[in-house]
Protein backbone atom coordinates (compact mmCIF):
# COMPACT_ATOMS: atom_id res chain seq x y z
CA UNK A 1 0.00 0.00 0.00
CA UNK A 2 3.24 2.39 0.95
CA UNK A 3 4.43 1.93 -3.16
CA UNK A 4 0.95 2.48 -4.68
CA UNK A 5 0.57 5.32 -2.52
CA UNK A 6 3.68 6.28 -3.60
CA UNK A 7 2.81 6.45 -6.98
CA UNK A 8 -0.14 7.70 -6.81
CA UNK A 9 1.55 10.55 -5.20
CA UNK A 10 4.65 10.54 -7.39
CA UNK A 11 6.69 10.65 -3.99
CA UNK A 12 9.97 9.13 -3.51
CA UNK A 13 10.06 6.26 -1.94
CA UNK A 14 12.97 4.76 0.80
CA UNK A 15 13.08 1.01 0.47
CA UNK A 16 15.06 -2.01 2.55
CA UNK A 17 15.11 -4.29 -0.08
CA UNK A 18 16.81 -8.12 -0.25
CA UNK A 19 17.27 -9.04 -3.80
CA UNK A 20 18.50 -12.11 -5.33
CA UNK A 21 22.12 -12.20 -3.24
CA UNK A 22 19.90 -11.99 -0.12
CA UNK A 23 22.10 -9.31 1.54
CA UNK A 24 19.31 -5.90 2.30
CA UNK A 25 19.98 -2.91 0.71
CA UNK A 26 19.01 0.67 0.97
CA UNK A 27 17.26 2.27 -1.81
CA UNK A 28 15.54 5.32 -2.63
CA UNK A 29 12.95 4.48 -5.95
CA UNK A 30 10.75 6.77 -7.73
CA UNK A 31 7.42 4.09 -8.07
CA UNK A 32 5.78 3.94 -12.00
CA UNK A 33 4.05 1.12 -11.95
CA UNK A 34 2.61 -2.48 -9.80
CA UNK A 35 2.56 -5.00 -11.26
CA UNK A 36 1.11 -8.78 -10.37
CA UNK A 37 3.01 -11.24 -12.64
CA UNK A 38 2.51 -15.04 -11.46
CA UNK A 39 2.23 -15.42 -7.81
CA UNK A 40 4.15 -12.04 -6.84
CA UNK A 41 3.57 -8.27 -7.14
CA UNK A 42 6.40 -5.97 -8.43
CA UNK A 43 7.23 -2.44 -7.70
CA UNK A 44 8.37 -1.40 -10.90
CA UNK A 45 10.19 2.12 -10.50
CA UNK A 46 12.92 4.70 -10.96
CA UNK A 47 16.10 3.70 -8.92
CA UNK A 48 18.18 6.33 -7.97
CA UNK A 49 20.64 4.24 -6.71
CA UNK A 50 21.32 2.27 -10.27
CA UNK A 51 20.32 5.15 -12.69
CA UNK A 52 17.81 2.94 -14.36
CA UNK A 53 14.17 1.25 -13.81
CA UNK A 54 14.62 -2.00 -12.13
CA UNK A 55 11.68 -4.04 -10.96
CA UNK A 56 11.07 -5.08 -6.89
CA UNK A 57 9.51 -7.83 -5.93
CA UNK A 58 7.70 -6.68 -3.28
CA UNK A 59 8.17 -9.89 -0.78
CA UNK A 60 11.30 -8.83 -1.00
CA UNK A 61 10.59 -5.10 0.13
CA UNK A 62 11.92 -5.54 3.81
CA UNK A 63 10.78 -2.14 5.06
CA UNK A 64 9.59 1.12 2.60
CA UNK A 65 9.30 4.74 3.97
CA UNK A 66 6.87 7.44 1.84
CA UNK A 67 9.69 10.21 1.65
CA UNK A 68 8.17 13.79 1.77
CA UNK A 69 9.83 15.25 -1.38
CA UNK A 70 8.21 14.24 -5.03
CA UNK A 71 9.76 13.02 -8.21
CA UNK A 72 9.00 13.63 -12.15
CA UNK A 73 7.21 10.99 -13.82
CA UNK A 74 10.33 9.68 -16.11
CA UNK A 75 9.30 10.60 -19.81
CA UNK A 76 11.00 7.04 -21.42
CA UNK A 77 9.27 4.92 -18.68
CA UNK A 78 7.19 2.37 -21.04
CA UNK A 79 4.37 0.48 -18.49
CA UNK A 80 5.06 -2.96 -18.96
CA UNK A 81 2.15 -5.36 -19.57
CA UNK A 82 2.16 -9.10 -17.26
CA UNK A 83 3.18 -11.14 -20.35
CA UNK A 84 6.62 -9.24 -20.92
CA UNK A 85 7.20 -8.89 -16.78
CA UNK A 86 10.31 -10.60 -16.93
CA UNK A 87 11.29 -10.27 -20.64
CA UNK A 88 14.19 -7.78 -21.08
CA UNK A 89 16.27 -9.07 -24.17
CA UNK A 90 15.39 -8.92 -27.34
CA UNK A 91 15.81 -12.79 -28.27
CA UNK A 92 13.69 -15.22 -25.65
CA UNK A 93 14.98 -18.53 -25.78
CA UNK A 94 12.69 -21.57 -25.15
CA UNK A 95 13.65 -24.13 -22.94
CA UNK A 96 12.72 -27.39 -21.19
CA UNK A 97 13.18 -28.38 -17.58
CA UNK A 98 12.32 -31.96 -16.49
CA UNK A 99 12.59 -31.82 -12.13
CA UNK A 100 12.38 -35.10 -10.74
CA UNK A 101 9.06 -36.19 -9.07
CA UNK A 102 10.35 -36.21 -5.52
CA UNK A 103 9.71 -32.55 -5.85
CA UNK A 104 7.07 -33.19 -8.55
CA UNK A 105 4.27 -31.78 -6.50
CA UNK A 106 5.53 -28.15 -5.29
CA UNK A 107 6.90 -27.67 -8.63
CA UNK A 108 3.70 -28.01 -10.38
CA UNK A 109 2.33 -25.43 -7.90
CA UNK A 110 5.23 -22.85 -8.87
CA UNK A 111 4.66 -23.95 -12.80
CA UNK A 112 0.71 -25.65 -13.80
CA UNK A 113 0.58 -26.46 -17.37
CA UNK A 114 3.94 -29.04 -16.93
CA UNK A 115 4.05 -32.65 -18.64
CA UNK A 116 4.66 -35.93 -17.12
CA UNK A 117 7.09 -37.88 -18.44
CA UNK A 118 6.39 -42.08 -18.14
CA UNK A 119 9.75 -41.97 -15.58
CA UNK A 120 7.55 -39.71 -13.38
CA UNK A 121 9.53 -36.27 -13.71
CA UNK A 122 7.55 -33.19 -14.88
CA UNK A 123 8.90 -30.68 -17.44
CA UNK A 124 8.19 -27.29 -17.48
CA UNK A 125 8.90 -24.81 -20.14
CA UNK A 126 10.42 -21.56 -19.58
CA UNK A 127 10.84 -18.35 -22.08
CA UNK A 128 14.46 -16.96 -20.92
CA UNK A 129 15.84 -13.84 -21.69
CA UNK A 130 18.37 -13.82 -19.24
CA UNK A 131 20.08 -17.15 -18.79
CA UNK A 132 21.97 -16.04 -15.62
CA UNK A 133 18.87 -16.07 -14.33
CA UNK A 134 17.97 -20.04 -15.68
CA UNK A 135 21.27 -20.92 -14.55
CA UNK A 136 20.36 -19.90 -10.84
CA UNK A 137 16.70 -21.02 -10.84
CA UNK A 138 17.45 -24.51 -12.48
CA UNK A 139 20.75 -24.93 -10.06
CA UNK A 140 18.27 -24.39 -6.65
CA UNK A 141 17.09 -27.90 -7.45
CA UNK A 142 20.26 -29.21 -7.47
CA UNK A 143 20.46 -32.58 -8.58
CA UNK A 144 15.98 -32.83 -9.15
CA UNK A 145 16.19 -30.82 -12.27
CA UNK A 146 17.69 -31.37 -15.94
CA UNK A 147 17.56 -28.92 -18.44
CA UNK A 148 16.49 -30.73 -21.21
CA UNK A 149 17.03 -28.32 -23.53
CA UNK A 150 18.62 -26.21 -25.33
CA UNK A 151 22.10 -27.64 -25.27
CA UNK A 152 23.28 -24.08 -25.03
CA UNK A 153 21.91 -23.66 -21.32
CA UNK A 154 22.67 -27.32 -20.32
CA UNK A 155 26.21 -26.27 -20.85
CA UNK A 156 25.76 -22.75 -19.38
CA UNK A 157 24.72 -25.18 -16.14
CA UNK A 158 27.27 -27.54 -16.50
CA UNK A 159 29.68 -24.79 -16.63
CA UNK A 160 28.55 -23.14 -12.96
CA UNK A 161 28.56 -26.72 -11.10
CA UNK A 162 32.17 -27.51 -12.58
């Protein structure tokens, strides 16, 4: 509620926030836009910190302060629709996941619309424009998921366990 009044307001905003490393950081972020993509909501806004619009999950939001002084609506900021949430590069590359069935179950409630597979593992396809970020989300499986394909990302995997 802090972000969308934040927005609505077009007042900076002071955020704790604990991105993908974990470790909190301070931020101050000019809000544009919420968005709900999936499960999560994003903050997408202005951050001073970077010089650029990053998005914020905001689970991850540890603590946000409404800051008393205002910002300018950014004149290049483009809303972002659900379907392109996490879409940044120009080229999306399709690729195949099968995750063993031990964790068959919670991964089908992360990703419906999987496949079984007769040997009881479930494959979910992904659209990746950033394969850092496969690389990380296959490797938190650790040995219950196989990336089926491309070859290019296997390897990219292979590459970060060696």
């Amino acid at each position: 509620s802090v972000a969308r009044r934040a927005r609505d307001e077009r007042r900076r905003l002071a955020i704790e926030y604990a991105g993908s490393t974990g470790e909190p950081a301070a931020r101050t972020v000019h809000p544009h836009q919420l968005v709900r993509h999936r499960r999560w909501w994003y903050v997408v806004a202005w951050c001073e910190r970077v010089g650029a619009v990053r998005r914020f999950r905001a689970d991850r939001i540890l603590d946000a302060c409404l800051l008393d002084d205002g910002f300018d609506p950014r004149p290049d900021f483009a809303p972002i629709s659900t379907t392109a949430m996490l879409l940044d590069a120009d080229e999306v590359i399709l690729a195949r996941v099968a995750f063993d069935g031990r964790i068959r179950r919670w991964i089908e409630e992360r990703h419906p619309g999987g496949r079984d597979l007769p040997d009881g593992r479930y494959v979910v396809a992904y659209r990746v424009a950033d394969p850092a970020w496969f690389v990380r989300e296959v490797l938190q499986y650790g040995d219950g998921a196989e990336v089926l394909e491309p070859e290019s990302l296997r390897d990219a995997v292979r590459r970060v366990v060696r």
